[in-house]
PDB file of N, CA and C in Angstrom:
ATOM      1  N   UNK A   1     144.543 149.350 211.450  1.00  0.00           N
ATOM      2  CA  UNK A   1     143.590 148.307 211.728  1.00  0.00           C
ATOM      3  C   UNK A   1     142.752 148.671 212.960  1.00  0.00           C
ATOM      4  N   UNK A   2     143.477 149.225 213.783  1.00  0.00           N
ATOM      5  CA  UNK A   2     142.889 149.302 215.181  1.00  0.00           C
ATOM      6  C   UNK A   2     142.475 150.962 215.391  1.00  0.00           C
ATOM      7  N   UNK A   3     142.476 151.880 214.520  1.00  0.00           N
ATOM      8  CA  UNK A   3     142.373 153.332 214.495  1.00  0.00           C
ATOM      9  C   UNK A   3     141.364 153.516 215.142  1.00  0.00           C
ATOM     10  N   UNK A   4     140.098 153.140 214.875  1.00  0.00           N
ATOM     11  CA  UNK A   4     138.629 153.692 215.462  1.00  0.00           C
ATOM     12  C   UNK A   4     138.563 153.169 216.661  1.00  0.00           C
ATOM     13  N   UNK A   5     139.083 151.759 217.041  1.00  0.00           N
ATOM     14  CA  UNK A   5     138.604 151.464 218.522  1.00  0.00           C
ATOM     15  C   UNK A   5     138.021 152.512 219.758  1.00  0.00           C
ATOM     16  N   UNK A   6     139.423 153.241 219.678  1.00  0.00           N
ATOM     17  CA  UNK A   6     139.260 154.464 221.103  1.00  0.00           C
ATOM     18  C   UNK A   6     139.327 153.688 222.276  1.00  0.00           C
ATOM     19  N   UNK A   7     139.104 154.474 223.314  1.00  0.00           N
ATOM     20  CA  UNK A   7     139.355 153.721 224.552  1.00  0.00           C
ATOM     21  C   UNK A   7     137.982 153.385 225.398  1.00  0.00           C
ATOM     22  N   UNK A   8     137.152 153.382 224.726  1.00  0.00           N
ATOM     23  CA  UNK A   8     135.480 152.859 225.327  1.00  0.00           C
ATOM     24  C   UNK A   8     135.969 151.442 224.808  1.00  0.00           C
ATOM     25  N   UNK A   9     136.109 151.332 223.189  1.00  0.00           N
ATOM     26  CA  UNK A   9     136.144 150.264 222.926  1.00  0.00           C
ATOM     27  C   UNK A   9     137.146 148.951 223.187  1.00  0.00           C
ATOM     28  N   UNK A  10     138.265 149.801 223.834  1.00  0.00           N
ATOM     29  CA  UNK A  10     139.198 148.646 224.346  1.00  0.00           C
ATOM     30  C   UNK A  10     138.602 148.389 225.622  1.00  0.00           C
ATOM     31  N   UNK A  11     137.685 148.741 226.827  1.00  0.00           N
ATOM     32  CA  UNK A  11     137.250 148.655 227.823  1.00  0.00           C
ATOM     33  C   UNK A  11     136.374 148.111 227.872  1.00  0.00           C
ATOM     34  N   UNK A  12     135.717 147.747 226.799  1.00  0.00           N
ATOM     35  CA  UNK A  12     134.626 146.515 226.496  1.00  0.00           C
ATOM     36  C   UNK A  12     135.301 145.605 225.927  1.00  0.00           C
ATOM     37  N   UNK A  13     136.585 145.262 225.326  1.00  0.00           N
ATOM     38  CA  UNK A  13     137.343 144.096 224.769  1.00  0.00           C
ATOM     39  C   UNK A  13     137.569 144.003 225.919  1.00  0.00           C
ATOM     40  N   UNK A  14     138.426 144.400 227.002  1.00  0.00           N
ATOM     41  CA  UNK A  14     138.918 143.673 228.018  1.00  0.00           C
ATOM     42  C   UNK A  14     138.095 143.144 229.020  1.00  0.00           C
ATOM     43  N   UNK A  15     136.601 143.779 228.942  1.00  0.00           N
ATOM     44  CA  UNK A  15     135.797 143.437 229.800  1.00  0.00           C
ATOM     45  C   UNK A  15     135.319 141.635 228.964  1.00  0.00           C
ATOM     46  N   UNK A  16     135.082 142.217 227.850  1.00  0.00           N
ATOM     47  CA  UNK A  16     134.106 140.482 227.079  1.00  0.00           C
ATOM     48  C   UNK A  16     135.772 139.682 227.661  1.00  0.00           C
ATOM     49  N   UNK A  17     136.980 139.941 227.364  1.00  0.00           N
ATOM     50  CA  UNK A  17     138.137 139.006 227.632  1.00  0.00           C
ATOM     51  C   UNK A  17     137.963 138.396 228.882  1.00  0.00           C
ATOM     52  N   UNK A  18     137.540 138.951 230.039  1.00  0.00           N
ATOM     53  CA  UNK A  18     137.489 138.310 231.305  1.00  0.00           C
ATOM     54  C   UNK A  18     136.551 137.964 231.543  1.00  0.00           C
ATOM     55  N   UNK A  19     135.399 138.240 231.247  1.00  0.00           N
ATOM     56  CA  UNK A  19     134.267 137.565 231.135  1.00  0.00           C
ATOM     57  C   UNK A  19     134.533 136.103 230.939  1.00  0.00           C
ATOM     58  N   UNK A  20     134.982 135.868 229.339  1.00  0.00           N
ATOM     59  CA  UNK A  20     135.296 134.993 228.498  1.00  0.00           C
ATOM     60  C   UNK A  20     136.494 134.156 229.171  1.00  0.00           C
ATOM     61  N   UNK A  21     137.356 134.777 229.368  1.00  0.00           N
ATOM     62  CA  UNK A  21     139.147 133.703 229.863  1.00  0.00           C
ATOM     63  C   UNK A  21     138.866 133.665 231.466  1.00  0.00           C
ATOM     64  N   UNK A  22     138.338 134.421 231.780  1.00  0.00           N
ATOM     65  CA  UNK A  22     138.724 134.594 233.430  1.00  0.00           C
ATOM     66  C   UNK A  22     140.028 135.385 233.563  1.00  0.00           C
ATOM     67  N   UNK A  23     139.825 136.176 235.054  1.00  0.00           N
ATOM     68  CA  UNK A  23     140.966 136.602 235.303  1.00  0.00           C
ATOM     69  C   UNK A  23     142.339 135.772 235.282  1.00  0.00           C
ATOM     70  N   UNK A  24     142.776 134.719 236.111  1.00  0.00           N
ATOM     71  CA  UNK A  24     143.402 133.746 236.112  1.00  0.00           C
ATOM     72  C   UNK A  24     143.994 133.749 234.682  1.00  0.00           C
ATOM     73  N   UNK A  25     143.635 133.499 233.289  1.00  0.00           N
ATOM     74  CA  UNK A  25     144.087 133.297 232.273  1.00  0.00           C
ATOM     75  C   UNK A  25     144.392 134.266 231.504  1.00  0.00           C
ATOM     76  N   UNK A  26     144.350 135.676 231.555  1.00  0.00           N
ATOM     77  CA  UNK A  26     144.244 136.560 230.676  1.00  0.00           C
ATOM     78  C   UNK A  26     145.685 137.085 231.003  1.00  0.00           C
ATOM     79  N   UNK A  27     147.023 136.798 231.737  1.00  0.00           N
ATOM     80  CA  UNK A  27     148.441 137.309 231.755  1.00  0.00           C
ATOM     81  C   UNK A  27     149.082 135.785 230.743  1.00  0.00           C
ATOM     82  N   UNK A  28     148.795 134.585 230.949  1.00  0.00           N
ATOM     83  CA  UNK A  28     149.074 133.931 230.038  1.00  0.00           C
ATOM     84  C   UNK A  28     148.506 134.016 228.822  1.00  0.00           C
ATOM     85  N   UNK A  29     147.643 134.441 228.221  1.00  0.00           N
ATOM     86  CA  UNK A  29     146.599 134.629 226.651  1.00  0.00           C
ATOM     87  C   UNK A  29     147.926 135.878 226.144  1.00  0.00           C
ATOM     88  N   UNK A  30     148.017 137.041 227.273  1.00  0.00           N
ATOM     89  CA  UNK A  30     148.249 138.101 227.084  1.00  0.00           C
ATOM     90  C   UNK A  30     149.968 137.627 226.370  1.00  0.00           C
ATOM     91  N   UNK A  31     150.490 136.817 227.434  1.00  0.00           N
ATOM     92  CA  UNK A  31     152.065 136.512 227.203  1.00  0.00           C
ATOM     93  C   UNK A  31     152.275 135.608 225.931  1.00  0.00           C
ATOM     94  N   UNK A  32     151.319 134.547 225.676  1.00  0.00           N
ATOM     95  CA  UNK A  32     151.405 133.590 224.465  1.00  0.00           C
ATOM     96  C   UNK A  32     150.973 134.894 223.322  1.00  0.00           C
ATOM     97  N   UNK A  33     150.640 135.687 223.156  1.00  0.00           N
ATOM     98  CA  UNK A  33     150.209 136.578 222.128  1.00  0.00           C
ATOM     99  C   UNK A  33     151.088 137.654 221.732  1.00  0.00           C
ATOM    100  N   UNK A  34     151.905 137.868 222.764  1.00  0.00           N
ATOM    101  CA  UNK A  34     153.755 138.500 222.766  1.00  0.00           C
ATOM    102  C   UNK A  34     154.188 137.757 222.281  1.00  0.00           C
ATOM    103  N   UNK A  35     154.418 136.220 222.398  1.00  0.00           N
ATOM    104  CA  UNK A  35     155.524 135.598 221.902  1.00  0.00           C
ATOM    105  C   UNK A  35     155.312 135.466 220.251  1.00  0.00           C
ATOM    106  N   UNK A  36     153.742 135.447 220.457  1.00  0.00           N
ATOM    107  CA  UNK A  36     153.895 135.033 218.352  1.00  0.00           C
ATOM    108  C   UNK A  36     153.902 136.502 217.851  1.00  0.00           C
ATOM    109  N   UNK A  37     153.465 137.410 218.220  1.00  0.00           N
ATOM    110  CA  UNK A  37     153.654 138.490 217.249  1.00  0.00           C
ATOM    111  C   UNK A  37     155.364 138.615 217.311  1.00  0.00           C
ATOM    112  N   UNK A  38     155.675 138.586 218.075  1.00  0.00           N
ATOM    113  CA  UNK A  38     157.038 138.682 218.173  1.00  0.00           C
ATOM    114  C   UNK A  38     158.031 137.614 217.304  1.00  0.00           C
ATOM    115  N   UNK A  39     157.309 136.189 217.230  1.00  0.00           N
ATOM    116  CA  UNK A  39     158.157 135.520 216.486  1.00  0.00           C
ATOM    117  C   UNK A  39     157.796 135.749 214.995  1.00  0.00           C
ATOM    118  N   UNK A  40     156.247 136.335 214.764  1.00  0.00           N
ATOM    119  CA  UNK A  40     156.042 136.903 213.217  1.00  0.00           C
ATOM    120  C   UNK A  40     157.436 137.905 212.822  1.00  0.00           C
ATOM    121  N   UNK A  41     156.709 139.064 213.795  1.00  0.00           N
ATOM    122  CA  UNK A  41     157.952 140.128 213.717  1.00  0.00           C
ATOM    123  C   UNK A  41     159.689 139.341 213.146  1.00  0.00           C
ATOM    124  N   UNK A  42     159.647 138.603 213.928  1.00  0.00           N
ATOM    125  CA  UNK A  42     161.252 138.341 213.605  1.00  0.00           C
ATOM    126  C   UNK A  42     161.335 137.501 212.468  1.00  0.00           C
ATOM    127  N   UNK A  43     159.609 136.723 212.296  1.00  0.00           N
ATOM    128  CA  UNK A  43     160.255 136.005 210.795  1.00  0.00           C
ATOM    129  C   UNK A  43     159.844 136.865 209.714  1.00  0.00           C
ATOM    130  N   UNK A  44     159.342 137.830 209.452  1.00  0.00           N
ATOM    131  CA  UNK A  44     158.943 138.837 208.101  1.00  0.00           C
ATOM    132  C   UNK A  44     160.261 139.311 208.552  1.00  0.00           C
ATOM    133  N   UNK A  45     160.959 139.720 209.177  1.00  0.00           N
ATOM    134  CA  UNK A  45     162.615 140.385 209.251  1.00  0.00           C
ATOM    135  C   UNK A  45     163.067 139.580 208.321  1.00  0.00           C
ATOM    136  N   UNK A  46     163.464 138.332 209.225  1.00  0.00           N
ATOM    137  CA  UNK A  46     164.387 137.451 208.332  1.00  0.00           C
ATOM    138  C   UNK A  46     164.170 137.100 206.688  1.00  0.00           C
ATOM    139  N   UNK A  47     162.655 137.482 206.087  1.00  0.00           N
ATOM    140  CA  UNK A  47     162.262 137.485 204.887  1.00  0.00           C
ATOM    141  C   UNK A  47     162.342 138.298 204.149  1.00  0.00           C
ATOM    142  N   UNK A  48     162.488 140.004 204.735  1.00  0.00           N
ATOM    143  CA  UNK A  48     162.553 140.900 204.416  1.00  0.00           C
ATOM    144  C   UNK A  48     164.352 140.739 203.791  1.00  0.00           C
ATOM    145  N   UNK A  49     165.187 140.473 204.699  1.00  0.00           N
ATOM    146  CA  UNK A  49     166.590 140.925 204.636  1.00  0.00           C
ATOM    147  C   UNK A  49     167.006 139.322 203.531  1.00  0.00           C
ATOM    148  N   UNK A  50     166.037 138.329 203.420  1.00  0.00           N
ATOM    149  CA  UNK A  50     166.824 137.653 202.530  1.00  0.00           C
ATOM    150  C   UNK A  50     166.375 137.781 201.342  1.00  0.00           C
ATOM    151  N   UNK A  51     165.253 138.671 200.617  1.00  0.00           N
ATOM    152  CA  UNK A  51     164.940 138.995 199.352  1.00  0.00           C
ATOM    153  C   UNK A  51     165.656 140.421 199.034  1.00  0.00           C
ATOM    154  N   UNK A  52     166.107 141.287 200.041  1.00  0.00           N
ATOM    155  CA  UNK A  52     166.181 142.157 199.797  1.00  0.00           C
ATOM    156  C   UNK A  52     168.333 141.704 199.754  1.00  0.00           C
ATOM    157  N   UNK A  53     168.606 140.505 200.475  1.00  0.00           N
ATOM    158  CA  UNK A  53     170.208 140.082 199.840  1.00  0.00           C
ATOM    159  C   UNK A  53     170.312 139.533 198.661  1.00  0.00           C
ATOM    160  N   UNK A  54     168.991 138.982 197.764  1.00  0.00           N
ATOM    161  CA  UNK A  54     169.069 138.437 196.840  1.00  0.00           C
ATOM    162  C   UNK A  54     168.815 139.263 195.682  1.00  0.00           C
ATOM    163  N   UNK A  55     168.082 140.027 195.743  1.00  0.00           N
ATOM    164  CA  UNK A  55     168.153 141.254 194.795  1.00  0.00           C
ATOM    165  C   UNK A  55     169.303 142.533 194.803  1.00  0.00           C
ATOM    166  N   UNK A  56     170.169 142.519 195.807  1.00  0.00           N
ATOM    167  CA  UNK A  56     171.554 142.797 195.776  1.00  0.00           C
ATOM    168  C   UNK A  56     172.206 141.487 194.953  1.00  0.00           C
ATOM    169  N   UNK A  57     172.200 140.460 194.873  1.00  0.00           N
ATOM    170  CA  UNK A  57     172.889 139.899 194.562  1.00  0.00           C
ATOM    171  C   UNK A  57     172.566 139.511 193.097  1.00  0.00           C
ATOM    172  N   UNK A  58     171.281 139.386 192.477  1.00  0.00           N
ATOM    173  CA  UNK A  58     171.060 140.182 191.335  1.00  0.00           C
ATOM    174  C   UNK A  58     171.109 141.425 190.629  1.00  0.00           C
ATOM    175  N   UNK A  59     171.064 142.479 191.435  1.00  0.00           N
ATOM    176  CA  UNK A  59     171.984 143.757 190.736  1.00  0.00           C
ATOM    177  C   UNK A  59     173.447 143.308 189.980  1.00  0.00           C
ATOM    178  N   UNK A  60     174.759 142.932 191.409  1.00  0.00           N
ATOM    179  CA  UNK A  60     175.531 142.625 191.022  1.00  0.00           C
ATOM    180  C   UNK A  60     175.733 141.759 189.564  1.00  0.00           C
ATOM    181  N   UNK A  61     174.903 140.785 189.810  1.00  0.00           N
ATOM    182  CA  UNK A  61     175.466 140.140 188.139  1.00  0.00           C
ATOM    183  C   UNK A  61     174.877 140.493 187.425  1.00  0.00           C
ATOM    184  N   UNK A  62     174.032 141.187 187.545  1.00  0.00           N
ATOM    185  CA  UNK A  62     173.430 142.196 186.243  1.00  0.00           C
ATOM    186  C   UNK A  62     174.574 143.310 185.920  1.00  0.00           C
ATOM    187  N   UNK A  63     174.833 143.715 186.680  1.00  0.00           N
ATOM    188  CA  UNK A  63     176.015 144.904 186.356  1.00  0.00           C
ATOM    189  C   UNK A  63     177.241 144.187 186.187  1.00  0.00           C
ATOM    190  N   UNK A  64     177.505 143.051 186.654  1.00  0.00           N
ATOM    191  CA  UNK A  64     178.733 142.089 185.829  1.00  0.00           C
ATOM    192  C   UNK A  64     178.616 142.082 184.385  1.00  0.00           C
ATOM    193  N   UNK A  65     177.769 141.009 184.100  1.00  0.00           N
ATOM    194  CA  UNK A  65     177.261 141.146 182.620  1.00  0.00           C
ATOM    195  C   UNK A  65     177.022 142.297 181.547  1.00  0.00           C
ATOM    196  N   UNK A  66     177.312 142.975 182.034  1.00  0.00           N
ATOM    197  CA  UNK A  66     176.864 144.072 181.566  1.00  0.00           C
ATOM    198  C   UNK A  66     177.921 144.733 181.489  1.00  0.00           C
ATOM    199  N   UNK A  67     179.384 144.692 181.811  1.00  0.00           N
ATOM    200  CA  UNK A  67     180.857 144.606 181.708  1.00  0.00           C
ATOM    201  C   UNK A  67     181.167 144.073 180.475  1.00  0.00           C
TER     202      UNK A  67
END
């Protein structure tokens, strides 16, 4: 997503950011924006590992039945 930026172009995002938030606000923007990728991160986990227990758990009775 972010491949082409380069580092001119993150130096003009952070510049329009303070422009825009002010200094003052841009360690809280920065910290509220850790916490949700982070709580995404942990909920596609938890989605990941419960389709991927339920299709274990459809193997199994497929290979029951199949007894």
């Amino acid at each position: 997503m972010f491949n082409n930026i380069g580092v001119s172009g993150l130096v003009i995002i952070l510049i329009i950011a303070l422009i825009v938030f002010g200094p003052a606000k841009l360690p809280q923007l920065g910290r509220a924006f850790g916490d949700t990728l982070r709580e995404f991160r942990n909920s596609t986990r938890g989605m990941v590992e419960d389709v991927t227990v339920e299709k274990q758990d459809d193997t199994k009775q497929i290979m029951e039945e199949l007894r």
